[in-house]
C-alpha atoms as a PDB file:
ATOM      1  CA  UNK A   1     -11.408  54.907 167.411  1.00  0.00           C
ATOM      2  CA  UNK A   2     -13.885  52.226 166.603  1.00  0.00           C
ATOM      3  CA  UNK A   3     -15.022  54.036 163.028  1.00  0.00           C
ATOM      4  CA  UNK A   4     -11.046  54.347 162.159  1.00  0.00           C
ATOM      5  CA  UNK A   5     -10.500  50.741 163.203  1.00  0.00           C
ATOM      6  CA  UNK A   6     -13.732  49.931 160.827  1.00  0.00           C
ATOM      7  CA  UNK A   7     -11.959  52.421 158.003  1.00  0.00           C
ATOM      8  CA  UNK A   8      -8.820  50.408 157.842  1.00  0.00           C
ATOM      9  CA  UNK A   9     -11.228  46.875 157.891  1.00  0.00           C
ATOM     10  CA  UNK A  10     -12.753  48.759 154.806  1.00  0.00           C
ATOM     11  CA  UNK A  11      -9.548  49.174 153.100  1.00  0.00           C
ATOM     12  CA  UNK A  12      -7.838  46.169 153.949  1.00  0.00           C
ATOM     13  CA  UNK A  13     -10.691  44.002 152.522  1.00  0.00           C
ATOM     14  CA  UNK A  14      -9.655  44.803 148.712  1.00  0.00           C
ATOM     15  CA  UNK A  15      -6.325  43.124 148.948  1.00  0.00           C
ATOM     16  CA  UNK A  16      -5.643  42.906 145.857  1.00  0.00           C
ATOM     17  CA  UNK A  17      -5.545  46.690 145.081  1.00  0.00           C
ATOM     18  CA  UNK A  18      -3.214  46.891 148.495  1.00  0.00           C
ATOM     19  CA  UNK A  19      -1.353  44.017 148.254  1.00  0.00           C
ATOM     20  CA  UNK A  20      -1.644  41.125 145.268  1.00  0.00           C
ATOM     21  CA  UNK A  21      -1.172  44.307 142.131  1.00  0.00           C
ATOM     22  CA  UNK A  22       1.839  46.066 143.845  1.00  0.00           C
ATOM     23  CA  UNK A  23       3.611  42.802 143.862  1.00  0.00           C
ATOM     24  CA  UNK A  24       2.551  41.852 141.053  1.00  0.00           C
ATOM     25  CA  UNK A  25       3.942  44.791 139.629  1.00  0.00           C
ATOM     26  CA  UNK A  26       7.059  44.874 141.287  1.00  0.00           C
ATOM     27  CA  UNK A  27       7.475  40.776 141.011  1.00  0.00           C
ATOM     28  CA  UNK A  28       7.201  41.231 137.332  1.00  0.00           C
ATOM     29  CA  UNK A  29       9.527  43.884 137.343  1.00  0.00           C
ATOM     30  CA  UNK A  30      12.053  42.107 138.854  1.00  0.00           C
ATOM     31  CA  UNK A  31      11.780  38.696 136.760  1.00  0.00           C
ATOM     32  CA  UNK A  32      12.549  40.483 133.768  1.00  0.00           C
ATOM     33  CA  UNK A  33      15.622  42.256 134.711  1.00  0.00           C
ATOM     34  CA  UNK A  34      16.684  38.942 136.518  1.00  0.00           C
ATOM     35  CA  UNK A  35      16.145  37.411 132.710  1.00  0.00           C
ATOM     36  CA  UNK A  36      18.501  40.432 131.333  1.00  0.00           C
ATOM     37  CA  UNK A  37      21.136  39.786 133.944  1.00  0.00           C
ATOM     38  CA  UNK A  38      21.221  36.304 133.052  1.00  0.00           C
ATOM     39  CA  UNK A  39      22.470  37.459 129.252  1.00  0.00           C
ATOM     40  CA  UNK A  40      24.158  40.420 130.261  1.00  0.00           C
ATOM     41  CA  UNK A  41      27.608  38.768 132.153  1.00  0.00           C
ATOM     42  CA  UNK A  42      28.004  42.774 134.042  1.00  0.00           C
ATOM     43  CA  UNK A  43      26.567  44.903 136.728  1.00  0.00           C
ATOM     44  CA  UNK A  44      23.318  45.976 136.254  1.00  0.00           C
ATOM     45  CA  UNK A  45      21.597  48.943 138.005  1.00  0.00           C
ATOM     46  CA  UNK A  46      17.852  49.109 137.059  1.00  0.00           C
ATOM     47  CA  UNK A  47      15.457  51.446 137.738  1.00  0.00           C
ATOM     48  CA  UNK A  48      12.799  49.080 138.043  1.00  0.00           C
ATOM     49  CA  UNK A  49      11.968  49.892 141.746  1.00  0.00           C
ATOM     50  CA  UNK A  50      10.196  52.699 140.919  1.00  0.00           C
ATOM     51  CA  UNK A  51       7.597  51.077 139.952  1.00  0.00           C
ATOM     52  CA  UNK A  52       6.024  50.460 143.435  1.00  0.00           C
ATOM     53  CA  UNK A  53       6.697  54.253 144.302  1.00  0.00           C
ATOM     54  CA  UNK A  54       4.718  54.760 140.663  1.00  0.00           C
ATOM     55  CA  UNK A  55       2.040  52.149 142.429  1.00  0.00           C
ATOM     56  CA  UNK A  56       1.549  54.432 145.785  1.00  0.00           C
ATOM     57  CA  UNK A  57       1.010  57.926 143.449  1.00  0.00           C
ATOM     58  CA  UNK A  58      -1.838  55.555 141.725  1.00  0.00           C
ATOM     59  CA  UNK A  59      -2.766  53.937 144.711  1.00  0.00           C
ATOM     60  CA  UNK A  60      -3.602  57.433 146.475  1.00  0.00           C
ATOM     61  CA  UNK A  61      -5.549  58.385 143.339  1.00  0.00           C
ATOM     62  CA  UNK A  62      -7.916  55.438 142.767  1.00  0.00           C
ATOM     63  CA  UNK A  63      -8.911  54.957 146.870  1.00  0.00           C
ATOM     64  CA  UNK A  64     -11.357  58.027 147.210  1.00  0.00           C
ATOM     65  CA  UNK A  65     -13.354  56.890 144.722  1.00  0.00           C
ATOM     66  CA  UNK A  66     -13.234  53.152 145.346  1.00  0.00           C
ATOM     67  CA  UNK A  67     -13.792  53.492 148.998  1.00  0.00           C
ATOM     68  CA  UNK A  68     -14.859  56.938 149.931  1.00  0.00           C
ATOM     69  CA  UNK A  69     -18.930  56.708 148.747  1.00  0.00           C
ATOM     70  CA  UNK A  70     -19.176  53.290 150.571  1.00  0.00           C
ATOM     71  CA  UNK A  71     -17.350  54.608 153.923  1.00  0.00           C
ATOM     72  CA  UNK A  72     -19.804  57.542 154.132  1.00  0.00           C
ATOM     73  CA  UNK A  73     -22.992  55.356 153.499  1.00  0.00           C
ATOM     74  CA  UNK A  74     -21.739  53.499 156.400  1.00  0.00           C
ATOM     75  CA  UNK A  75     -22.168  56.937 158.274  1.00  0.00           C
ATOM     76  CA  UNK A  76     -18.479  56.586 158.814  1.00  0.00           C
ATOM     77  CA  UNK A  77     -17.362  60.737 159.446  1.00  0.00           C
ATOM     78  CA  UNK A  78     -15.626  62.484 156.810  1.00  0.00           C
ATOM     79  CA  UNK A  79     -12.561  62.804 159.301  1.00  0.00           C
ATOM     80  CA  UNK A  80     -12.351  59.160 160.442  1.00  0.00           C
ATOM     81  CA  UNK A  81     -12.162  58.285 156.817  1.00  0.00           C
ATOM     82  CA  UNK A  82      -9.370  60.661 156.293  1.00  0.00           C
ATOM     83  CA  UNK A  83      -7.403  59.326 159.504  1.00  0.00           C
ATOM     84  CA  UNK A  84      -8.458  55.816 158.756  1.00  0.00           C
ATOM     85  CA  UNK A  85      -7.050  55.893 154.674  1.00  0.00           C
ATOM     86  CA  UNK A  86      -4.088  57.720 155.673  1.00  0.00           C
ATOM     87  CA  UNK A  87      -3.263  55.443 159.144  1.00  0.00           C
ATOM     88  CA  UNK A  88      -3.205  52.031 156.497  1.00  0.00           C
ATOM     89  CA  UNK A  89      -1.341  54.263 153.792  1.00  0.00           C
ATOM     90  CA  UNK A  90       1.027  54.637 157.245  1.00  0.00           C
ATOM     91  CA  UNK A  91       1.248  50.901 158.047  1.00  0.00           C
ATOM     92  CA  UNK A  92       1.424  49.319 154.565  1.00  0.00           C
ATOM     93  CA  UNK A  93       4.545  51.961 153.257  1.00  0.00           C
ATOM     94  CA  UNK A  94       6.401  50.941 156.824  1.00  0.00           C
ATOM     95  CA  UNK A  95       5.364  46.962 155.688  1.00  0.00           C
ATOM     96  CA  UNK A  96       6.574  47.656 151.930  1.00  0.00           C
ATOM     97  CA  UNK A  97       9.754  49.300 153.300  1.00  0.00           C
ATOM     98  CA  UNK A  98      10.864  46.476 155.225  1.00  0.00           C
ATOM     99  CA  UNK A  99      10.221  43.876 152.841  1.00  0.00           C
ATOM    100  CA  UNK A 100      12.297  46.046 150.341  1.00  0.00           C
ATOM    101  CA  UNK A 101      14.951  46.545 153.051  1.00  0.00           C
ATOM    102  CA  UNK A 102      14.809  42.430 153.217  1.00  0.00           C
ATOM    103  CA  UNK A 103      14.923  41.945 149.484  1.00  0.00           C
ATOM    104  CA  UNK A 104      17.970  44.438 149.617  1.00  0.00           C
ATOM    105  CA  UNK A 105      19.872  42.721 151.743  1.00  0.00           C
ATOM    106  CA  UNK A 106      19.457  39.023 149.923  1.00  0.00           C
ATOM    107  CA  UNK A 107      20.457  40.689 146.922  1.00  0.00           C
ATOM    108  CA  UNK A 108      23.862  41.599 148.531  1.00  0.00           C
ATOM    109  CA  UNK A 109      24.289  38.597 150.065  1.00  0.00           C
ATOM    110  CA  UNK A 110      23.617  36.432 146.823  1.00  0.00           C
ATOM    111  CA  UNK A 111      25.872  38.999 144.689  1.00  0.00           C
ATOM    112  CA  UNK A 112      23.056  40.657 142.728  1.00  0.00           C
ATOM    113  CA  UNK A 113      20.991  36.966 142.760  1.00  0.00           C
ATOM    114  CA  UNK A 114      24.167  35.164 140.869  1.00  0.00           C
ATOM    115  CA  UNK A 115      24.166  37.927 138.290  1.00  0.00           C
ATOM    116  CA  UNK A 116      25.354  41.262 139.526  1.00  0.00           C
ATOM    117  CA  UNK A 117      21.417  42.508 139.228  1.00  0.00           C
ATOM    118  CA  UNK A 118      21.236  45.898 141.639  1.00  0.00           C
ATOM    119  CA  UNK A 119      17.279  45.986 141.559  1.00  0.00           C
ATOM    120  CA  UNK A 120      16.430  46.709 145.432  1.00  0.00           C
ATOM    121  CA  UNK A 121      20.297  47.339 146.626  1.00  0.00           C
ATOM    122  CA  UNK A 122      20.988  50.805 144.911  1.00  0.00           C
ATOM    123  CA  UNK A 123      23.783  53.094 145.569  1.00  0.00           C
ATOM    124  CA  UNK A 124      22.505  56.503 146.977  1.00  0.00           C
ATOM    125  CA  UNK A 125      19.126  55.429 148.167  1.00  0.00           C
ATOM    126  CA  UNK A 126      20.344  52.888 150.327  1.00  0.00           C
ATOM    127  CA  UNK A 127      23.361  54.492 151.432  1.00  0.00           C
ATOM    128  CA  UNK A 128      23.377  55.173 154.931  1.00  0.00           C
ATOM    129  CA  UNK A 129      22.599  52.467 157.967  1.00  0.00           C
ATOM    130  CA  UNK A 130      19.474  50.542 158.413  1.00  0.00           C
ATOM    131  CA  UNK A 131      17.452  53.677 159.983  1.00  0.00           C
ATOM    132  CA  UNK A 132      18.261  55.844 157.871  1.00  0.00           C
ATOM    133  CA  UNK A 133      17.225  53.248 154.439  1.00  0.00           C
ATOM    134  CA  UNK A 134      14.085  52.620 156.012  1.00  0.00           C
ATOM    135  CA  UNK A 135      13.233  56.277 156.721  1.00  0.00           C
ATOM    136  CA  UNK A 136      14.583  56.987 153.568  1.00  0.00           C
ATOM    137  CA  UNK A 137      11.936  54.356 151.404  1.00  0.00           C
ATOM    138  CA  UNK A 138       8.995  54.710 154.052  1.00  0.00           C
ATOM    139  CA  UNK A 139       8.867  58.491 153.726  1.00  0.00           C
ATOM    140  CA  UNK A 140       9.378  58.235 149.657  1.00  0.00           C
ATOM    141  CA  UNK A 141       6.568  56.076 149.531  1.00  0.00           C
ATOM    142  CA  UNK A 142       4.148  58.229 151.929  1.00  0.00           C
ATOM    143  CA  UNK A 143       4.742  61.301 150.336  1.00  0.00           C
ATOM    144  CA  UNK A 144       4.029  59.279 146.531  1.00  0.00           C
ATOM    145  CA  UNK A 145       0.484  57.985 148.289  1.00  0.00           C
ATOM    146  CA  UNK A 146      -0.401  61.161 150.091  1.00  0.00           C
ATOM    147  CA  UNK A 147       0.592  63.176 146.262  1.00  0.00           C
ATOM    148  CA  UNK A 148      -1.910  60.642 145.022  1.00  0.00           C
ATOM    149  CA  UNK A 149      -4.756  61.345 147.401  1.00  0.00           C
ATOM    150  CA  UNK A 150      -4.627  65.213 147.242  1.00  0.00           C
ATOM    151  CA  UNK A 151      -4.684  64.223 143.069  1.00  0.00           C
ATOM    152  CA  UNK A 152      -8.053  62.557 143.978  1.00  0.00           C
ATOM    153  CA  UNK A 153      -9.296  64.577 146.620  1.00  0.00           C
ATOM    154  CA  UNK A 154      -9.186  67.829 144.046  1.00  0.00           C
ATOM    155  CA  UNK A 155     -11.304  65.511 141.632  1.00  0.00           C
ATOM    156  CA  UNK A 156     -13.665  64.292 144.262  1.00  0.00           C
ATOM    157  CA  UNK A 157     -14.460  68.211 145.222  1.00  0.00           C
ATOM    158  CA  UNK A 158     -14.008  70.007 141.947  1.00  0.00           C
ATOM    159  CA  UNK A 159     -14.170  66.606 139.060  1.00  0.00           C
ATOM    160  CA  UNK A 160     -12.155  67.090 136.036  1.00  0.00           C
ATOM    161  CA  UNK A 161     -12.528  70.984 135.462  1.00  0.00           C
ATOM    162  CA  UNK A 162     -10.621  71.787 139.044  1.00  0.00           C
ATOM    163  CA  UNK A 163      -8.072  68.627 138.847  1.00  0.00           C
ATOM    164  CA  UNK A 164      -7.153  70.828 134.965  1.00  0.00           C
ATOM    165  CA  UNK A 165      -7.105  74.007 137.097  1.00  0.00           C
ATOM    166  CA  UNK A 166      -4.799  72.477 139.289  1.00  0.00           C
ATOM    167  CA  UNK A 167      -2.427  70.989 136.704  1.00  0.00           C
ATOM    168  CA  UNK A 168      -2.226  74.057 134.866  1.00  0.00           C
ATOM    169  CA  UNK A 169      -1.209  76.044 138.145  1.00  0.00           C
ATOM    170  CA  UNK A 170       1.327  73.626 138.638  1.00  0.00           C
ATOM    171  CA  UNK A 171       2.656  73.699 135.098  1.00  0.00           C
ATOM    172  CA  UNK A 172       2.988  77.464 135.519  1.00  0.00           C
ATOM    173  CA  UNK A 173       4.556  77.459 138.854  1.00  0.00           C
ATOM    174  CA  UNK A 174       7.238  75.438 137.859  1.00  0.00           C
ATOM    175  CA  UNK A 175       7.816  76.952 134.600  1.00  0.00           C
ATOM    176  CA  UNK A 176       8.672  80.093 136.881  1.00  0.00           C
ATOM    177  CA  UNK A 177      10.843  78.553 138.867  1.00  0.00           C
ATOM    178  CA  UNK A 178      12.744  76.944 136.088  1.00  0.00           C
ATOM    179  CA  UNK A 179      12.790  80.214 134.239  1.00  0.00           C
ATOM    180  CA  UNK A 180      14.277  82.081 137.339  1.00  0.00           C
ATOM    181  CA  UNK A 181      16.441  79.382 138.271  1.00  0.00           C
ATOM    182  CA  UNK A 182      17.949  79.643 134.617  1.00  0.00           C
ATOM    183  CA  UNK A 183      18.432  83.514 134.943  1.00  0.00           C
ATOM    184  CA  UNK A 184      19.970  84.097 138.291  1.00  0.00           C
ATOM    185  CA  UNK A 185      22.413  80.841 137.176  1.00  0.00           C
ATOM    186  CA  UNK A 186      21.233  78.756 140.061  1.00  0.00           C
ATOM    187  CA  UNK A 187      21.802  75.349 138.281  1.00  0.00           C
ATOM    188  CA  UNK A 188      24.919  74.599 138.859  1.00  0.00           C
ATOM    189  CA  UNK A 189      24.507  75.560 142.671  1.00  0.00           C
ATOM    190  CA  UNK A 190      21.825  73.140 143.085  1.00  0.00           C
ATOM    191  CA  UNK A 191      23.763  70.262 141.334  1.00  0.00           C
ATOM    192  CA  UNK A 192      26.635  70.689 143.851  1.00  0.00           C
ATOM    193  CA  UNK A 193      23.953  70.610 146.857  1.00  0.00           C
ATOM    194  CA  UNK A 194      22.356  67.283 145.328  1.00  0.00           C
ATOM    195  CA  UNK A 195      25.550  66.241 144.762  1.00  0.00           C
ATOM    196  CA  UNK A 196      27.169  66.481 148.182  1.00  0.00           C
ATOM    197  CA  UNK A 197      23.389  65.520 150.366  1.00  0.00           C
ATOM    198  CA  UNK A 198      22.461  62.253 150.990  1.00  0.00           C
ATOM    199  CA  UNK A 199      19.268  60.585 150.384  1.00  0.00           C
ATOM    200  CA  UNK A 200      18.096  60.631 153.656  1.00  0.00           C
ATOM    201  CA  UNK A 201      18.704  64.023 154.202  1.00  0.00           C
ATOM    202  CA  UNK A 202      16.626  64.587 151.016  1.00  0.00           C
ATOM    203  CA  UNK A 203      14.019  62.629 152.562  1.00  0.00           C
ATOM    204  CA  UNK A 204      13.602  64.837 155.131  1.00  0.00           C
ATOM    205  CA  UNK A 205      12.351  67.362 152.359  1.00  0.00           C
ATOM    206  CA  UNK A 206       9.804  65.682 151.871  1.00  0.00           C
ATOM    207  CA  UNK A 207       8.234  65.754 155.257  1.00  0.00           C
ATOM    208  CA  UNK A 208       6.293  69.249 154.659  1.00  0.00           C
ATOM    209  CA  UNK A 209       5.666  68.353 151.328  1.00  0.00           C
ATOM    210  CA  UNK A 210       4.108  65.513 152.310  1.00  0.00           C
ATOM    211  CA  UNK A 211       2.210  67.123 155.500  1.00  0.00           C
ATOM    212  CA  UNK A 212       0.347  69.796 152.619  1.00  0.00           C
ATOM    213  CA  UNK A 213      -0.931  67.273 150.792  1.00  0.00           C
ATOM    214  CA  UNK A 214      -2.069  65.292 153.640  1.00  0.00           C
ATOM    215  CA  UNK A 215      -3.849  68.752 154.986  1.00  0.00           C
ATOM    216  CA  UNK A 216      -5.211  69.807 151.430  1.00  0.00           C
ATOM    217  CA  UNK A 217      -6.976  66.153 151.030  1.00  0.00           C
ATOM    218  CA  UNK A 218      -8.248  66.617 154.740  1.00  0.00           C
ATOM    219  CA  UNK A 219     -10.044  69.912 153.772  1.00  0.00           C
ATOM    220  CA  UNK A 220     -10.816  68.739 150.457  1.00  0.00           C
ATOM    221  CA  UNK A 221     -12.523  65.454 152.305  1.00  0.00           C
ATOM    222  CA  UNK A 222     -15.036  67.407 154.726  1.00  0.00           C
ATOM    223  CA  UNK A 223     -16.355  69.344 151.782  1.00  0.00           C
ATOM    224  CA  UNK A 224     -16.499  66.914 149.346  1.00  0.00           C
ATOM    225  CA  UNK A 225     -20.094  65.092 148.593  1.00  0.00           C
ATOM    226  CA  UNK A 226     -20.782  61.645 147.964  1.00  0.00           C
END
């Protein structure tokens, strides 16, 4: 427990990669489209929180090989580093999620800040009550960081020729499944399912998703060298 505790003190010490960039990102983000509401006299709905759930896919990509060399010199094990990274990635989406679940509900109460901006309150993804929005965001943002660290665990074991590999197998596994989705005309029957589910329930997708990546870095991890 003491080497995951010591993992998380690793990670925590580079703020700025955890804490001072994503809202800096975000923050920046949000001043402009406050500037275009000011000009704009209507609603706006912006996209621009995607940006931190862009921020947790990067995030999950750059940590192996920022912290990963320096944990195991340490002689931190291979699996405390994995429960350690993925433990903070735990704790700083649930901290991110309620401070966008805060920011969400000033913007309501202020009427889109004074000028009808919709930048953290957004239909769909915060439909639902206050369980349900935070599960909704914290899982979203999990999933984005653990997608991230499988993306960087692949490098770590098999560098640049086995991240391609990977890509490429993705590429064509989707291509199928967009190919047979178009010929047995199942389009239109997924629209109407994404149409009628809510974003929580969709959430709940995620879960396994989420869980194979999480179990493809941790067998990546133990092989990998420094």
């Amino acid at each position: 427990m003491n080497r995951i505790a010591n993992v998380i003190k690793l990670l925590n010490r580079d703020k700025h990669t955890w804490m001072t960039v994503p809202a800096g990102i975000l923050g920046s983000s949000f001043i402009v489209n406050v500037i275009i509401g000011f000009g704009s006299g209507i609603a706006i709905y912006t996209g621009g929180l995607s940006s931190i759930f862009i921020y947790m896919l990067v995030l999950g990509i750059i940590v192996l090989p920022q912290t990963f060399p320096f944990a195991i010199s340490f002689s931190i094990r291979r699996t405390d580093y994995f429960i350690g990274t993925v433990l903070n990635a735990i704790l700083s989406s649930a901290l991110v999620t309620l401070i966008l679940m805060i920011l969400a509900a000033i913007e309501d109460a202020t009427n889109g800040w004074g000028v009808q901006l919709h930048f953290f309150n957004l239909p769909f993804l915060t439909d639902g009550n206050l369980a349900q929005e935070f599960l909704t965001e914290f899982i979203l943002l999990l999933t984005m960081f653990l997608l991230g660290f499988a993306i960087g665990s692949v490098f770590r074991k098999f560098r640049a020729i086995g991240l391609f590999v990977t890509s490429l197998a993705a590429m064509i596994v989707t291509t199928l499944l967009v190919v047979l989705a178009t010929l047995n005309n199942w389009w239109e029957p997924i629209w109407n399912w994404l149409q009628e589910i809510t974003a929580f329930e969709l959430s709940l997708w995620l879960l396994p998703i989420a869980l194979c990546f999480a179990i493809l870095s941790f067998l990546l991890i133990r092989r990998s060298t420094v």
